[in-house]
Protein backbone atom coordinates (compact mmCIF):
# COMPACT_ATOMS: atom_id res chain seq x y z
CA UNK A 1 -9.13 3.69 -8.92
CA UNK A 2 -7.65 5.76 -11.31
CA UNK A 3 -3.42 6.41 -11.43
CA UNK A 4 -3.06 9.54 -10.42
CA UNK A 5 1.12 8.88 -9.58
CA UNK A 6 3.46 6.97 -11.44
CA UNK A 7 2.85 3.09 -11.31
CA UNK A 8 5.55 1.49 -9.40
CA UNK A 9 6.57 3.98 -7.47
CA UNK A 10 9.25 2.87 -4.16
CA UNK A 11 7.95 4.17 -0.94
CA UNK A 12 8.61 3.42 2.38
CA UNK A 13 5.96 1.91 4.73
CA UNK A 14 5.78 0.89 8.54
CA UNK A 15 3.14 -1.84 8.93
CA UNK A 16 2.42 -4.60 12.13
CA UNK A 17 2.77 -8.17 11.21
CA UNK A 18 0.13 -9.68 13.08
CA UNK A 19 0.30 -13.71 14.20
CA UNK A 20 -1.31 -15.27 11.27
CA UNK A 21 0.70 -13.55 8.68
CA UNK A 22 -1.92 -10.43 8.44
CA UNK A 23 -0.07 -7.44 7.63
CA UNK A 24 -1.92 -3.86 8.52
CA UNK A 25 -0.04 -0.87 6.95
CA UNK A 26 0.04 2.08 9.33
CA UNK A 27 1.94 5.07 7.68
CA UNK A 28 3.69 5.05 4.29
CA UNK A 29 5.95 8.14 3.20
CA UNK A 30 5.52 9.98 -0.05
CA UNK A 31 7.93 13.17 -1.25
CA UNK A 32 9.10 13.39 2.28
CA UNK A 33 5.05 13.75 3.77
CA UNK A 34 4.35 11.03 6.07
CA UNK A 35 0.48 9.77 5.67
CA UNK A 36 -1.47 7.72 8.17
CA UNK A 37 -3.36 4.95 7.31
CA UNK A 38 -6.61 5.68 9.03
CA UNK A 39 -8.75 3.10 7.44
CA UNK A 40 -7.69 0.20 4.92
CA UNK A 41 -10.86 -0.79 3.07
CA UNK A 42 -9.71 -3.42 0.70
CA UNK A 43 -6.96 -5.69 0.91
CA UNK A 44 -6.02 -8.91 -1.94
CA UNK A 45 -3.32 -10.94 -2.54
CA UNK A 46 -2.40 -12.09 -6.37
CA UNK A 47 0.45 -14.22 -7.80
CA UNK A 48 2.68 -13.96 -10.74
CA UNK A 49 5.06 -16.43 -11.52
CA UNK A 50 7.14 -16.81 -8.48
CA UNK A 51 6.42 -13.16 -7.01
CA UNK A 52 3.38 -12.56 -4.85
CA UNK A 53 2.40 -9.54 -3.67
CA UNK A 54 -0.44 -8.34 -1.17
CA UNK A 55 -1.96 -4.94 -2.23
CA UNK A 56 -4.09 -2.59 0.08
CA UNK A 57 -6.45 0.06 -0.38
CA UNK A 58 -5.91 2.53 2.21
CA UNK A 59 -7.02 6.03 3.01
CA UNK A 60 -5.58 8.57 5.17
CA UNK A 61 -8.21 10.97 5.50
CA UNK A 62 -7.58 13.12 2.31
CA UNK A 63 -7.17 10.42 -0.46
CA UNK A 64 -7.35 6.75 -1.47
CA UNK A 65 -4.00 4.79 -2.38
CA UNK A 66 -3.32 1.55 -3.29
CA UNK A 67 -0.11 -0.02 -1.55
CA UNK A 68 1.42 -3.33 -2.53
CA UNK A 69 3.96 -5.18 -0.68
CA UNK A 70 6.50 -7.80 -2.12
CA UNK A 71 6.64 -10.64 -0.33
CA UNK A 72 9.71 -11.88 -2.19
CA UNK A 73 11.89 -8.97 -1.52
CA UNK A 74 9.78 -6.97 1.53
CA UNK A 75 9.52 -3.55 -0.61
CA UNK A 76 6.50 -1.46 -0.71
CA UNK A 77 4.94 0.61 -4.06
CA UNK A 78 2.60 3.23 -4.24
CA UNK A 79 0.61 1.68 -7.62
CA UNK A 80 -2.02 4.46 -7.60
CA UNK A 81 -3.38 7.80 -5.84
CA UNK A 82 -7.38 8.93 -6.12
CA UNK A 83 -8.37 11.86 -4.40
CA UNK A 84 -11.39 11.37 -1.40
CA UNK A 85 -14.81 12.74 -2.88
């Protein structure tokens, strides 16, 4: 997936915590536009030092986006945008 926003970038997410510690993102807000999560189609967990994170590939219809969530600190990034062929 190519970057297609800046890496890192804070945004604000509303996801279910389902029993069994899944975690399904349903909307995430970027530049004050609120987009749906109407399919995630990869999801991954990875480790680094004492931080682990959980990153999703998610699509709301338009474009692809890849979320990560922090489980140390419970913030969500926006890590990269690719626009839907």
């Amino acid at each position: 997936m190519s970057d297609a926003v800046v890496r890192g970038e804070k945004v604000r997410v509303a996801a279910i915590f389902e029993p069994g510690k899944r975690i399904r993102p349903v909307w995430f807000e970027r530049n004050r536009r609120q987009h749906k999560v109407v399919e995630t189609t990869y999801s991954w967990s990875d480790q680094a030092g004492d931080a682990r994170c959980v990153h999703f590939t998610v699509s709301d219809g338009e474009a692809l986006f890849e979320l990560t969530y922090h489980l140390k600190d419970g913030s969500w990034t926006l890590v990269a945008q690719q626009a839907a062929s």
